[in-house]
Every structure is written in structure tokens, then in C-alpha cells.
Protein backbone atom coordinates (compact mmCIF):
# COMPACT_ATOMS: atom_id res chain seq x y z
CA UNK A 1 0.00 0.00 0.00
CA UNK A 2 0.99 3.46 -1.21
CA UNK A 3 2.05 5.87 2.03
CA UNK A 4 1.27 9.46 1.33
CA UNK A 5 4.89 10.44 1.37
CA UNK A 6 6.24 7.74 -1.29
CA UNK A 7 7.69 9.15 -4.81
CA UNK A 8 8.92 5.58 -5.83
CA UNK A 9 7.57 2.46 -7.26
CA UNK A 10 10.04 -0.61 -7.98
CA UNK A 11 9.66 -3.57 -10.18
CA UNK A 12 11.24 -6.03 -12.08
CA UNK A 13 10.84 -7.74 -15.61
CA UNK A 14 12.46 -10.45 -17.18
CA UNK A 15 12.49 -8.60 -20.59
CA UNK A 16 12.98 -5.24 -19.45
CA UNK A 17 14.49 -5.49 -16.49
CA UNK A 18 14.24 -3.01 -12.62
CA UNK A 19 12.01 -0.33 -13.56
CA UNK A 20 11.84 2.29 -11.17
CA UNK A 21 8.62 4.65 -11.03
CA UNK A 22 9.24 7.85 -9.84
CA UNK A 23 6.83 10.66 -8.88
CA UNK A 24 9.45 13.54 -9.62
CA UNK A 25 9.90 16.55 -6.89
CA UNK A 26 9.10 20.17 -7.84
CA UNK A 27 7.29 19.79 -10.96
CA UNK A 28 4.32 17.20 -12.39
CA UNK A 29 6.29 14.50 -13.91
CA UNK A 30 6.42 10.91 -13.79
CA UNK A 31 9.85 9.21 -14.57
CA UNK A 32 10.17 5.47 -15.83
CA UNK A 33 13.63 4.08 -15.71
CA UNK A 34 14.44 0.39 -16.63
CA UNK A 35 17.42 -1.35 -18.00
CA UNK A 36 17.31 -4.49 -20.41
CA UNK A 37 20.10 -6.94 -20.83
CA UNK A 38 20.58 -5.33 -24.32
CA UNK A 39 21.19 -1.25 -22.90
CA UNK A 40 22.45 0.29 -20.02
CA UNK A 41 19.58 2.27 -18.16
CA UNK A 42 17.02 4.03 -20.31
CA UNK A 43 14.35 6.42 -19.32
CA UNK A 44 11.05 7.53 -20.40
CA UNK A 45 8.93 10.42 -19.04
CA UNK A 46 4.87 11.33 -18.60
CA UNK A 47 5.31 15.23 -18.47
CA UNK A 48 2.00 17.11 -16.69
CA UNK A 49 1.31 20.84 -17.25
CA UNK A 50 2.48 22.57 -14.54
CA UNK A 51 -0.95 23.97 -12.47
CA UNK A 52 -2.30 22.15 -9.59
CA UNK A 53 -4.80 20.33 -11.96
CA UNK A 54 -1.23 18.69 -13.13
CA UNK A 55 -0.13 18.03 -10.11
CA UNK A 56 -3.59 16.26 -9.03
CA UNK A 57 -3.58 14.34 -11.92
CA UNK A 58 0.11 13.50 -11.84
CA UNK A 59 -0.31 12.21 -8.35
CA UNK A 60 -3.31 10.37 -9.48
CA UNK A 61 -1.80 8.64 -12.33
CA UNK A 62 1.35 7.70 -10.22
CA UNK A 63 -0.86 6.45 -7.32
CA UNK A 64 -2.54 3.93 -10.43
CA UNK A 65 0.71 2.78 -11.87
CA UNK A 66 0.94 -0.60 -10.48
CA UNK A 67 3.22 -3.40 -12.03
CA UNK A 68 1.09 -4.42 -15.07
CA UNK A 69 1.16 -0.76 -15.98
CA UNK A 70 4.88 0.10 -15.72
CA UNK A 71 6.25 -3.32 -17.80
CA UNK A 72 3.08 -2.37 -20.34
CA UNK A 73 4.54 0.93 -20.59
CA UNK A 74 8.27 0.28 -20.49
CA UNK A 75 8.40 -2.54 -22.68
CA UNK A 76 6.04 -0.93 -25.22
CA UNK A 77 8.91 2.18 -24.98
CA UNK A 78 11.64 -0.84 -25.13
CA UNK A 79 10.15 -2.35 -28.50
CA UNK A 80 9.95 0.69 -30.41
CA UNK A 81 13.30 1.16 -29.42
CA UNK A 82 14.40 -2.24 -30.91
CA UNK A 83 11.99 -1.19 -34.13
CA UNK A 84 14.33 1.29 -35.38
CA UNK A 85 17.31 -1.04 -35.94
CA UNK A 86 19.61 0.71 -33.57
CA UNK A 87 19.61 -2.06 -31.22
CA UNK A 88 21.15 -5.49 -32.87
């Protein structure tokens, strides 16, 4: 269960590896880092505008990101990645 003070989520996929969740401090953003076998550590962001309807609905979103969420997001971030042909 989610304390009102936490910023951070951890999990871990096979494919995609730790991702971190992280409700970031001083402006609405949410920050998903993970790092597949293939990469070093890679990052993708959900950027809020920057009013306190932003910051409710940042806080929202993070307190909804549960495990299913994060790998669907990651590893959807982690194939397109592989889609371009930069990774081998």
C-alpha cells in the first residue's frame, strides 16, 4: 500500500528489467527508468502541465501505476526502441 509520502515504485521484468517509477519533486512529472540486458539504463517520461490540476492528476496517475502498468509501458517504450534497428 501506497504511504502518502512515497515518490517511488520498484519492479522487475524479465524482458525489461528493474524499472523504477518515480513521482518527480518540484514539478508534475512521472519518470520510468528500466534497464534491459541489451542497454544500459534508459528512461522515459509522462510530463503534466504545470498547475495544480497537473499536479492532481500526476499524483493520481502515479498512485494507479501498479506493475502491469509500468512493464506495459516500459516494454512498449523498449520495443519501439528495438523497431528502429539501432539495437542489434
Amino acid at each position: 500500500m501506497l504511504e502518502s509520502n512515497d515518490f517511488a515504485k520498484i519492479f522487475y521484468h524479465p524482458v525489461v528489467g528493474q524499472i523504477l517509477v518515480l513521482n518527480e519533486d518540484g514539478h508534475p512529472a512521472i519518470l520510468f527508468k528500466f534497464k534491459p540486458d541489451s542497454l544500459g539504463v534508459c528512461a522515459t517520461k509522462m510530463i503534466f502541465k504545470d498547475t495544480e490540476e497537473g499536479a492532481s492528476i500526476c499524483d493520481r496517475v502515479f498512485n494507479e501505476v501498479d506493475e502491469s502498468k509500468a512493464v506495459d509501458l516500459v516494454t512498449s517504450a523498449y520495443l519501439k526502441l528495438k523497431k528502429t534497428g539501432f539495437l542489434k
